[in-house]
C-alpha atoms as a PDB file:
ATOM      1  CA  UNK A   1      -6.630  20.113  -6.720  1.00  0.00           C
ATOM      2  CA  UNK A   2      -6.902  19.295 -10.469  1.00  0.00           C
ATOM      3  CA  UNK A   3      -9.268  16.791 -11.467  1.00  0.00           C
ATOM      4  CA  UNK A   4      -8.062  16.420 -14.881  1.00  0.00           C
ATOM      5  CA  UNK A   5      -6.295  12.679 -15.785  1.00  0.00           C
ATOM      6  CA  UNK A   6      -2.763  13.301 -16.694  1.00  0.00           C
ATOM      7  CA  UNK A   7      -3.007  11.344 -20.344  1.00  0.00           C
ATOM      8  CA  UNK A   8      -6.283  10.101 -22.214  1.00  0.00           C
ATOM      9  CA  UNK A   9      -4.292   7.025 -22.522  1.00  0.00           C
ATOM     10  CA  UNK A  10      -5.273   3.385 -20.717  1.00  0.00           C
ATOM     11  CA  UNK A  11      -3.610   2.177 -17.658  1.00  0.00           C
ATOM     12  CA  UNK A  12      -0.257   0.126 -18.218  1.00  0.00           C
ATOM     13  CA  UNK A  13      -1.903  -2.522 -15.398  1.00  0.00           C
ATOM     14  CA  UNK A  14      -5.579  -4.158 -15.620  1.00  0.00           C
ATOM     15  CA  UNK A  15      -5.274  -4.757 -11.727  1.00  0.00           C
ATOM     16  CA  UNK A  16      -3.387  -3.779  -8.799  1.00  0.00           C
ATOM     17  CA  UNK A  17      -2.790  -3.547  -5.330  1.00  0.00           C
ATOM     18  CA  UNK A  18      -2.188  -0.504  -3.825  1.00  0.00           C
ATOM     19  CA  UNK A  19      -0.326  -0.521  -0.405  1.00  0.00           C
ATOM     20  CA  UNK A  20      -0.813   2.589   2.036  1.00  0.00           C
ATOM     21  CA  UNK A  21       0.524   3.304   5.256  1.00  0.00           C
ATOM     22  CA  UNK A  22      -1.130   4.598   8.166  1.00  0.00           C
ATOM     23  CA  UNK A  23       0.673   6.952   8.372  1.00  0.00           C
ATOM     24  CA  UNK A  24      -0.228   9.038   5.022  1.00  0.00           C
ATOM     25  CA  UNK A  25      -3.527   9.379   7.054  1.00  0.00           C
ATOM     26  CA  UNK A  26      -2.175  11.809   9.421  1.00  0.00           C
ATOM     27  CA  UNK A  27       0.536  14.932   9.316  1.00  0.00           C
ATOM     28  CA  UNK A  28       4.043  14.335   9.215  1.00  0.00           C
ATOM     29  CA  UNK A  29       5.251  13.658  13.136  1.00  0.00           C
ATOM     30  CA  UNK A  30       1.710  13.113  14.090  1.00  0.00           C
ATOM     31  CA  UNK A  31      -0.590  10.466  14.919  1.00  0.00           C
ATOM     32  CA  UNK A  32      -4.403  10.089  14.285  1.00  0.00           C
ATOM     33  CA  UNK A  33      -6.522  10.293  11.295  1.00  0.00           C
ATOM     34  CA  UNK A  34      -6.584  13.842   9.530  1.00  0.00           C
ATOM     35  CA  UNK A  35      -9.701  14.315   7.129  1.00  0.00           C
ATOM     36  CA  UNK A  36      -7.724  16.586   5.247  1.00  0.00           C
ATOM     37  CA  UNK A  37      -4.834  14.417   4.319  1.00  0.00           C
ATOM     38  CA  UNK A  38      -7.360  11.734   3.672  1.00  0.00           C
ATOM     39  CA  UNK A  39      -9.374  13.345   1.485  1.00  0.00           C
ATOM     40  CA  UNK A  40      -6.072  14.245  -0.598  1.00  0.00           C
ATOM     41  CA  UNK A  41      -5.513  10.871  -1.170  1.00  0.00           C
ATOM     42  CA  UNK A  42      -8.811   9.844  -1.763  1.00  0.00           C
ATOM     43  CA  UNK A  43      -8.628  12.535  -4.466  1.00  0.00           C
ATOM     44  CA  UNK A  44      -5.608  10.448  -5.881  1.00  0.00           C
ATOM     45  CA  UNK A  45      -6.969   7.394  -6.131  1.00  0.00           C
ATOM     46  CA  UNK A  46     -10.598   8.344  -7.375  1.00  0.00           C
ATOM     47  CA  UNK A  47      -8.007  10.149 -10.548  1.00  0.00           C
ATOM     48  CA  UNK A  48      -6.380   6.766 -10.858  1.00  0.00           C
ATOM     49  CA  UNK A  49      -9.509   4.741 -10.946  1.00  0.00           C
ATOM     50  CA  UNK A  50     -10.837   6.970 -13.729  1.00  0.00           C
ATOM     51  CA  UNK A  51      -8.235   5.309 -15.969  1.00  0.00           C
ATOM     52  CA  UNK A  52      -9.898   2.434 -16.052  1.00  0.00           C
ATOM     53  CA  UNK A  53      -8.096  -0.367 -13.704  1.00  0.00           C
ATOM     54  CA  UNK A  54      -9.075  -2.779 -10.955  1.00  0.00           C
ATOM     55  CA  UNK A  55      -7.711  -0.986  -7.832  1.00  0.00           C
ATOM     56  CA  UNK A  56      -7.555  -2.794  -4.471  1.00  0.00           C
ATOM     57  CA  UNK A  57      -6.199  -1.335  -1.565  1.00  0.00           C
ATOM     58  CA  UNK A  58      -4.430  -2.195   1.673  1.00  0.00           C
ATOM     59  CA  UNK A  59      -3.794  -0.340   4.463  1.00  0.00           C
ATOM     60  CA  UNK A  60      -2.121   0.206   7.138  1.00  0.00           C
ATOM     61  CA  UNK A  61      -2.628   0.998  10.950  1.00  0.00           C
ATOM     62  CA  UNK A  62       0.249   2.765  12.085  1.00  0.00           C
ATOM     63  CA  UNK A  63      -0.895   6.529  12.521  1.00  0.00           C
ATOM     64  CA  UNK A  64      -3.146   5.344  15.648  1.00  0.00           C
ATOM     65  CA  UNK A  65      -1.289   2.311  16.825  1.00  0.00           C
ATOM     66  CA  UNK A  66       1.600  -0.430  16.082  1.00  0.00           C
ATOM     67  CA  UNK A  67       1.965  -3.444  17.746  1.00  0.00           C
ATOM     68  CA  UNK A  68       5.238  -3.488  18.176  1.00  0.00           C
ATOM     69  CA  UNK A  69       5.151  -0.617  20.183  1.00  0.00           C
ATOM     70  CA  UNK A  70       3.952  -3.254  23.314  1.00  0.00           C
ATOM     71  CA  UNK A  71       6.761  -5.383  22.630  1.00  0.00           C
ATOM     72  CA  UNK A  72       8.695  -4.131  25.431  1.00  0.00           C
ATOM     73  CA  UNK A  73       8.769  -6.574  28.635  1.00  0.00           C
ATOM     74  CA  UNK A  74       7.722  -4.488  31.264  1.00  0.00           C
ATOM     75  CA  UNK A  75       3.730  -3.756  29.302  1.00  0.00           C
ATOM     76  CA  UNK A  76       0.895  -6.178  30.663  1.00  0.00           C
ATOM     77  CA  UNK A  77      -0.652  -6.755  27.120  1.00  0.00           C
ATOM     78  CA  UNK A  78       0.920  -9.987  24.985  1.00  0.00           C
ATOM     79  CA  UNK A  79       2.642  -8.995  21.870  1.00  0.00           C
ATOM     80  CA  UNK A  80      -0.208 -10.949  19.598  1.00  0.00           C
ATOM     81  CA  UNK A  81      -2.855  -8.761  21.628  1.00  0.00           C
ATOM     82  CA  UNK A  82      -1.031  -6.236  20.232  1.00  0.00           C
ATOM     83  CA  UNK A  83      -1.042  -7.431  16.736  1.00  0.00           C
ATOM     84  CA  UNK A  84      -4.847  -7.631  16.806  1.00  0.00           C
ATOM     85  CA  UNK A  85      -4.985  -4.248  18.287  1.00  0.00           C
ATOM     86  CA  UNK A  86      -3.068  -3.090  15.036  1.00  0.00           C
ATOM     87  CA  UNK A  87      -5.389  -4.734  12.868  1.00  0.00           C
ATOM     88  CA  UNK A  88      -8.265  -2.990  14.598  1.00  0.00           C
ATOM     89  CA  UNK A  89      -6.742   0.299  13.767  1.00  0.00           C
ATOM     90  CA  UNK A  90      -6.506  -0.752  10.257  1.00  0.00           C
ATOM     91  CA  UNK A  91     -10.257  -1.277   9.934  1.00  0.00           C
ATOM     92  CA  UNK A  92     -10.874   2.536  11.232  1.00  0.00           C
ATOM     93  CA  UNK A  93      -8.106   3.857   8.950  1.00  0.00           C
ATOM     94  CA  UNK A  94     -10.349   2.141   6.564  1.00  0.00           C
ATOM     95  CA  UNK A  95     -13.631   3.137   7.176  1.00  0.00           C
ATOM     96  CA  UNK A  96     -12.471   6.607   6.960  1.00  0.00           C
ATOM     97  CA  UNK A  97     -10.745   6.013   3.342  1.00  0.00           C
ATOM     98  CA  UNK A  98     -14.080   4.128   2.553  1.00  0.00           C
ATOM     99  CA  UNK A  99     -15.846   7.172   3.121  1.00  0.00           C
ATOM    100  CA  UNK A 100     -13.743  10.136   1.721  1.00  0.00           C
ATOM    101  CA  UNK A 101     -13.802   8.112  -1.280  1.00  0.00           C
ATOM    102  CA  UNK A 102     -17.482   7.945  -1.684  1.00  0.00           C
ATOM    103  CA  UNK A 103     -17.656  11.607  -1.547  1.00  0.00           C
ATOM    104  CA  UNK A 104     -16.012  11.587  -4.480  1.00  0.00           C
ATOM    105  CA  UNK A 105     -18.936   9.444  -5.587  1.00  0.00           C
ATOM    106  CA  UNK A 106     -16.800   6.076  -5.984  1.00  0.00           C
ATOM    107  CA  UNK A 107     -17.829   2.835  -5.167  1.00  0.00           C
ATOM    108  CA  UNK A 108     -16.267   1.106  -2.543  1.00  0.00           C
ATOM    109  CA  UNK A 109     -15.985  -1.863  -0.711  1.00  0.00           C
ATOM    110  CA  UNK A 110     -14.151  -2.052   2.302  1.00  0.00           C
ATOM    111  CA  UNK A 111     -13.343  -5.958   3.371  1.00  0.00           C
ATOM    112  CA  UNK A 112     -11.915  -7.163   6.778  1.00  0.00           C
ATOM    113  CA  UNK A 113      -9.846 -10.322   7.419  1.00  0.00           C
ATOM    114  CA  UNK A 114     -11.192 -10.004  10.773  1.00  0.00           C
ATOM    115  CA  UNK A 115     -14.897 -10.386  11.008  1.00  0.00           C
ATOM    116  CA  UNK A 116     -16.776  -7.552  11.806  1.00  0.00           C
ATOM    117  CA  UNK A 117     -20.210  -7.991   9.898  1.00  0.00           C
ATOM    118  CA  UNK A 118     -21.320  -4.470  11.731  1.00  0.00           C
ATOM    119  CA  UNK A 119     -18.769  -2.348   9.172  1.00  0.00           C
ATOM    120  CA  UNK A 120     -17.059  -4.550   6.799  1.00  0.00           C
ATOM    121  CA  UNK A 121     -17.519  -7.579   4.646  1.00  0.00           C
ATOM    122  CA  UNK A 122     -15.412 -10.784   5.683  1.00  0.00           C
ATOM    123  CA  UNK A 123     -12.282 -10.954   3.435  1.00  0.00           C
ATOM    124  CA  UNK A 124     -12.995 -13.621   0.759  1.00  0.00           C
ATOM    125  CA  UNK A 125     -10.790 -13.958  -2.084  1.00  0.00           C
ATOM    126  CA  UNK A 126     -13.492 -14.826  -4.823  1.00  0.00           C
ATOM    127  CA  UNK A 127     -15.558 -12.115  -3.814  1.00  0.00           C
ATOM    128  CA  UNK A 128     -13.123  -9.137  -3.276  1.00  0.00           C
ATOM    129  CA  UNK A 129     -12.289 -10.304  -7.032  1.00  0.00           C
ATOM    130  CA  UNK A 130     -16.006  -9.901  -8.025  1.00  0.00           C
ATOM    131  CA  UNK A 131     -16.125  -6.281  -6.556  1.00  0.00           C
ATOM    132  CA  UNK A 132     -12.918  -5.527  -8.990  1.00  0.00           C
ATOM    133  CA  UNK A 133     -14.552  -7.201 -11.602  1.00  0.00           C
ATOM    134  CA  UNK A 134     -17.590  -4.815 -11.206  1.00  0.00           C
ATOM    135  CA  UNK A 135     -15.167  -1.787 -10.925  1.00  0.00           C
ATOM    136  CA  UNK A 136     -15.770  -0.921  -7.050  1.00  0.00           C
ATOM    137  CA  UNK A 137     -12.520  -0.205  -5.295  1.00  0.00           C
ATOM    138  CA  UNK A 138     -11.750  -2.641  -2.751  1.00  0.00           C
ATOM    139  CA  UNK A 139     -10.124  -1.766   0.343  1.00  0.00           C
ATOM    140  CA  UNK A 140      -8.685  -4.277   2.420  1.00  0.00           C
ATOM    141  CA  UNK A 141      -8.431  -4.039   6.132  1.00  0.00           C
ATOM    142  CA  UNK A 142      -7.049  -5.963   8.762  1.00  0.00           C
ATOM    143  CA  UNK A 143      -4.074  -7.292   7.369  1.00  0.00           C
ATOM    144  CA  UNK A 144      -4.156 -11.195   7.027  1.00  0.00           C
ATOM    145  CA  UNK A 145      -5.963 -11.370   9.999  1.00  0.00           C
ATOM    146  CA  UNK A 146      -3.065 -12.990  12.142  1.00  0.00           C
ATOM    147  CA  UNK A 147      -0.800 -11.963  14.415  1.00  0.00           C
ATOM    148  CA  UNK A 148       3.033 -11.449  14.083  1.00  0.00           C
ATOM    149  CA  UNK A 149       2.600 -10.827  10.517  1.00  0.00           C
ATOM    150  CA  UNK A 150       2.753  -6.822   8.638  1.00  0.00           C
ATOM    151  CA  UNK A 151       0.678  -5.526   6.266  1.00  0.00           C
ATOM    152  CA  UNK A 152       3.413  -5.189   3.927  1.00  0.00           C
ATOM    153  CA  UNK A 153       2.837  -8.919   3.834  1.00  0.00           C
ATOM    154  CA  UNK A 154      -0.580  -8.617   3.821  1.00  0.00           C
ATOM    155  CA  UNK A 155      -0.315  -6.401   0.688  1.00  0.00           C
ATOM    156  CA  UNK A 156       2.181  -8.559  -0.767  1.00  0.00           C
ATOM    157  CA  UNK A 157       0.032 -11.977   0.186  1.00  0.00           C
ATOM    158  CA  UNK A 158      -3.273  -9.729  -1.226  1.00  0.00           C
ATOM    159  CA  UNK A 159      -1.663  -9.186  -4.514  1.00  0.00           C
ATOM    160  CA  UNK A 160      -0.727 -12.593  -5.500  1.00  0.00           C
ATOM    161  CA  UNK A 161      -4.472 -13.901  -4.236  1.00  0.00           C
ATOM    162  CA  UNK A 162      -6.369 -11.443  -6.616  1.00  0.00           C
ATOM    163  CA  UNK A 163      -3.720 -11.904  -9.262  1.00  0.00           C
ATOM    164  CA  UNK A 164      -2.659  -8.170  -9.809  1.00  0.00           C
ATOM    165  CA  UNK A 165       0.017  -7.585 -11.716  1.00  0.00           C
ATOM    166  CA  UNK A 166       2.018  -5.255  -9.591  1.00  0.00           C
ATOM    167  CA  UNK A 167       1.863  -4.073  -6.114  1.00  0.00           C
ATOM    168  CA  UNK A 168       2.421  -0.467  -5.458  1.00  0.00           C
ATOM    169  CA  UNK A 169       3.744   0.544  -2.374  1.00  0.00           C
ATOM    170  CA  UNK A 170       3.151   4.166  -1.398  1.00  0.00           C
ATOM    171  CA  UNK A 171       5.865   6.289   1.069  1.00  0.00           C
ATOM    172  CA  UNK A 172       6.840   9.474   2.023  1.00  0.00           C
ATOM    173  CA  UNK A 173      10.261   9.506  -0.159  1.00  0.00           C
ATOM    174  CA  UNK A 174      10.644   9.298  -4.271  1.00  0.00           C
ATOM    175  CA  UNK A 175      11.528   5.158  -4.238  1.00  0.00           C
ATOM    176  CA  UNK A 176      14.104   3.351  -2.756  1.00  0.00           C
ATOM    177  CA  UNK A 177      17.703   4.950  -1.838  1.00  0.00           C
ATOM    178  CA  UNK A 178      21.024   3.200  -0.417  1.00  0.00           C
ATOM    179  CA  UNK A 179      20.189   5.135   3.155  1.00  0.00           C
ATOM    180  CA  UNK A 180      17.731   6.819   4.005  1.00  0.00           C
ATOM    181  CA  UNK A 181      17.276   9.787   2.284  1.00  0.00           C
ATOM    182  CA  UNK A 182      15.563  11.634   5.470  1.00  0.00           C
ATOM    183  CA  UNK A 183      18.352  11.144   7.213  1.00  0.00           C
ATOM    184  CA  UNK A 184      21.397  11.084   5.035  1.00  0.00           C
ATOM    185  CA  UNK A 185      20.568  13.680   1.866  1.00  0.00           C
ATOM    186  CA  UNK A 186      23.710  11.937  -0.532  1.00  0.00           C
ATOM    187  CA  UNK A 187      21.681   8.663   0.007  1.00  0.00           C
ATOM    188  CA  UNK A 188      21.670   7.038  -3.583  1.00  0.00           C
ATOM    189  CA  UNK A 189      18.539   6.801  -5.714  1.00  0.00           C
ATOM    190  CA  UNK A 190      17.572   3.481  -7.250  1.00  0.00           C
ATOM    191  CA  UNK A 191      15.217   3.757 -10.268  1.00  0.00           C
ATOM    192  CA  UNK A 192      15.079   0.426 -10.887  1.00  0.00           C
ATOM    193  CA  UNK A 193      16.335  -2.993  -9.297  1.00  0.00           C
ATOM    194  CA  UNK A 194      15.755  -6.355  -9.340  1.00  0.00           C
ATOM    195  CA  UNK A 195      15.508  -8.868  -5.731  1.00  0.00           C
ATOM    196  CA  UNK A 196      18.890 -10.190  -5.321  1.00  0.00           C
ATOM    197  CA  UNK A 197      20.675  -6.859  -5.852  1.00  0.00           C
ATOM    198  CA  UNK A 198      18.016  -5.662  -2.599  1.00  0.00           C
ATOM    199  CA  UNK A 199      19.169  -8.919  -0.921  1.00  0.00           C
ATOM    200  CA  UNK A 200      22.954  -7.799  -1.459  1.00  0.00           C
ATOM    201  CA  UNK A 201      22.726  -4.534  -0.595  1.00  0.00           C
ATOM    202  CA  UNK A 202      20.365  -4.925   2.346  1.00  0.00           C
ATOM    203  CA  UNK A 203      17.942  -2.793   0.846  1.00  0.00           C
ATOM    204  CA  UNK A 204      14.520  -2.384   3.011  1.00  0.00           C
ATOM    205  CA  UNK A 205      11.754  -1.457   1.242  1.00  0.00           C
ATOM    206  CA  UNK A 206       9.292  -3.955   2.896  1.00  0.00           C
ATOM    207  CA  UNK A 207       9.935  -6.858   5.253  1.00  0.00           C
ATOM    208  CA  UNK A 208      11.487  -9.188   4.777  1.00  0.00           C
ATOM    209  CA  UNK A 209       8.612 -12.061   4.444  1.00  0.00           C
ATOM    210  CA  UNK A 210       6.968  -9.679   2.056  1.00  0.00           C
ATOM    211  CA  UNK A 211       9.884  -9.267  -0.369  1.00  0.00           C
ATOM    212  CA  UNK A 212      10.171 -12.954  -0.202  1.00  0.00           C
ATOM    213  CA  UNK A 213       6.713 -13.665  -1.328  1.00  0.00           C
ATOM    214  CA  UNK A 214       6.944 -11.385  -3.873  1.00  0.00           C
ATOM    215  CA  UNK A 215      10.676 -12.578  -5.019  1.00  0.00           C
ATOM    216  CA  UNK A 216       9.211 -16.344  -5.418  1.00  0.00           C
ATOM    217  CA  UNK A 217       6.445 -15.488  -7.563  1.00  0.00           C
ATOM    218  CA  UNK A 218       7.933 -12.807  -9.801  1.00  0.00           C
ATOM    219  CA  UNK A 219       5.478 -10.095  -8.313  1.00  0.00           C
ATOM    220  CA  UNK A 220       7.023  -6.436  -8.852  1.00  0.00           C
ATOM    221  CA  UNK A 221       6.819  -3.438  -7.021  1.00  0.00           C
ATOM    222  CA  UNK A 222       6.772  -0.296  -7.516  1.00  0.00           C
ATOM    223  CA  UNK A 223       7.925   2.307  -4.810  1.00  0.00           C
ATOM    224  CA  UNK A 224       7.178   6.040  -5.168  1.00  0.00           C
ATOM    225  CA  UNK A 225       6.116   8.928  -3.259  1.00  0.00           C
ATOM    226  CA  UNK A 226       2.549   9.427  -2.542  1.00  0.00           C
ATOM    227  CA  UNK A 227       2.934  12.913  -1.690  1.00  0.00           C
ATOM    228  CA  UNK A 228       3.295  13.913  -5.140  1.00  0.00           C
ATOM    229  CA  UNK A 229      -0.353  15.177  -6.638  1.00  0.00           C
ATOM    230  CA  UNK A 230      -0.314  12.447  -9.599  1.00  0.00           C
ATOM    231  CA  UNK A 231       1.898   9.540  -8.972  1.00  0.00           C
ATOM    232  CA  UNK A 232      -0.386   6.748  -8.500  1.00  0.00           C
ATOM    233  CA  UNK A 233      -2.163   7.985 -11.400  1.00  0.00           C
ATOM    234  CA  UNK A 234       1.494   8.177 -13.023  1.00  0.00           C
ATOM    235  CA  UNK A 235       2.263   4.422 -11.560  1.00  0.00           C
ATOM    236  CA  UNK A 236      -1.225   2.992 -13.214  1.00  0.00           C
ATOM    237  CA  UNK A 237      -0.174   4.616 -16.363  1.00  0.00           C
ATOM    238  CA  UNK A 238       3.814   3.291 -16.463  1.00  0.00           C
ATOM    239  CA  UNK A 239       5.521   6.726 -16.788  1.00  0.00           C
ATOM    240  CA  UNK A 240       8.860   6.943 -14.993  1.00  0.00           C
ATOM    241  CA  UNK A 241       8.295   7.299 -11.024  1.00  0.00           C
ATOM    242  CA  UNK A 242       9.425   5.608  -8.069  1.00  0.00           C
ATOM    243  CA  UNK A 243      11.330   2.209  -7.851  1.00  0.00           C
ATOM    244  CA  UNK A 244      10.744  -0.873  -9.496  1.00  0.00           C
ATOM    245  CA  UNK A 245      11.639  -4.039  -7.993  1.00  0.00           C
ATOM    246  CA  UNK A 246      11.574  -7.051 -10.491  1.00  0.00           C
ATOM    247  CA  UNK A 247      13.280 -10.444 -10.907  1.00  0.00           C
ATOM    248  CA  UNK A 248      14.519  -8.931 -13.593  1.00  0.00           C
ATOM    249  CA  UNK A 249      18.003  -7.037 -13.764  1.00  0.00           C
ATOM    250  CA  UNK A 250      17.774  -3.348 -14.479  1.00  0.00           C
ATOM    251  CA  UNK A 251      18.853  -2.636 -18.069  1.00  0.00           C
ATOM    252  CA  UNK A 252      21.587   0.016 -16.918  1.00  0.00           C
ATOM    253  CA  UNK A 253      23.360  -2.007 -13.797  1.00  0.00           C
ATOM    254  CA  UNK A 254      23.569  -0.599 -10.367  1.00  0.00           C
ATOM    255  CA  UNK A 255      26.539   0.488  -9.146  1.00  0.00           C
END
């Protein structure tokens, strides 16, 4: 993998949020944590942060557990033990980003909404805003620290705390289609949209609580495909990738 920055130019954003799923820590179809695909990642983002922004991150728990998966009746454990079991899988997806990334000889904080003084700092909004300020990437783990709630929300609820000014969701697909585009391969792309054309089309690119936060305080989001080598690097710097969600209507109307 390159390490060379795709433009000598500055980022487009001063500070974002960067949502990841648990899932881009393991093999497609798999579960677990692969080093490998970590590491890949971590090689992203360490290309990003050379550009010069504030980058905080959120992740996700879903390669090693969801707790939705115990929502079924008939299992012994109560759906918000569940939830906090999810957030505890967050926490090790993060310690293993924190770590890949400090290879790579960044600085890193990793911060918990769930205290765990042992391996993470207590999520505090001033301070996680300090540790941008003094150019450490900040990963966020744990989601809000309460039950029944995603970390799409979290991400979305993290972003409008530490003031970035756009939340960038990572997936496995190119941005957000009218199906989905694993599935149905004539599933039409969307470039760019604003909220209430997502609303009216029923368009799920995060829940819904998350695309209502967002919606209410004009917070875009851009969708793209972190498999590509270069795209959050190409999101920081506001070349053509993914989805954008805005309040705003797309210049060229959606069919």
């Amino acid at each position: 993998m390159s390490d060379q920055p795709l433009s000598d130019s500055g980022p487009k954003y001063r500070r974002v949020v960067l949502k990841l799923s648990g899932e881009s820590f393991s093999r497609a179809g798999e579960r677990g944590i692969v080093m490998e695909e970590v590491t890949t990642i971590a090689h992203q983002i360490k290309q990003a942060k050379e550009l010069g922004c504030q980058l905080a991150i959120v992740i996700g728990g879903g390669n090693i557990l969801r707790g939705a998966q115990f929502k079924d009746a008939n299992h012994s454990i109560q759906e918000a033990t569940a939830h906090y079991m999810g957030m505890l899988a967050t926490v090790i997806n993060g310690l293993a980003l924190q770590d890949a990334l400090e290879s790579l000889g960044c600085q890193t904080r990793l911060m918990s909404a769930i205290r765990m003084d042992g391996v993470a700092e207590p999520y505090i909004r001033r301070r996680a805003r300090r540790h941008l300020e003094k150019e450490r990437i900040v990963i966020l783990a744990a989601g809000t620290g309460s039950p029944f709630v995603t970390t799409d929300t979290a991400a979305a609820q993290r972003a409008l705390e530490l003031e970035a000014e756009i939340l960038l969701k990572a997936t496995r697909v190119d941005g957000v289609y009218s199906e989905d585009p694993e599935m149905n391969p004539h599933a039409v792309f969307y470039p760019e949209l604003d909220y209430q054309t997502c609303q009216k089309k029923g368009l799920r690119f995060m829940d819904s609580t998350a695309v209502a936060h967002c919606m209410e305080h004009n917070m875009p989001v851009l969708v793209f495909n972190f498999k590509t080598p270069g795209n959050i690097e190409r999101a920081l710097l506001g070349t053509s990738v993914g989805t954008r969600i805005s309040s705003e209507a797309p210049s060229t109307p959606e069919n």
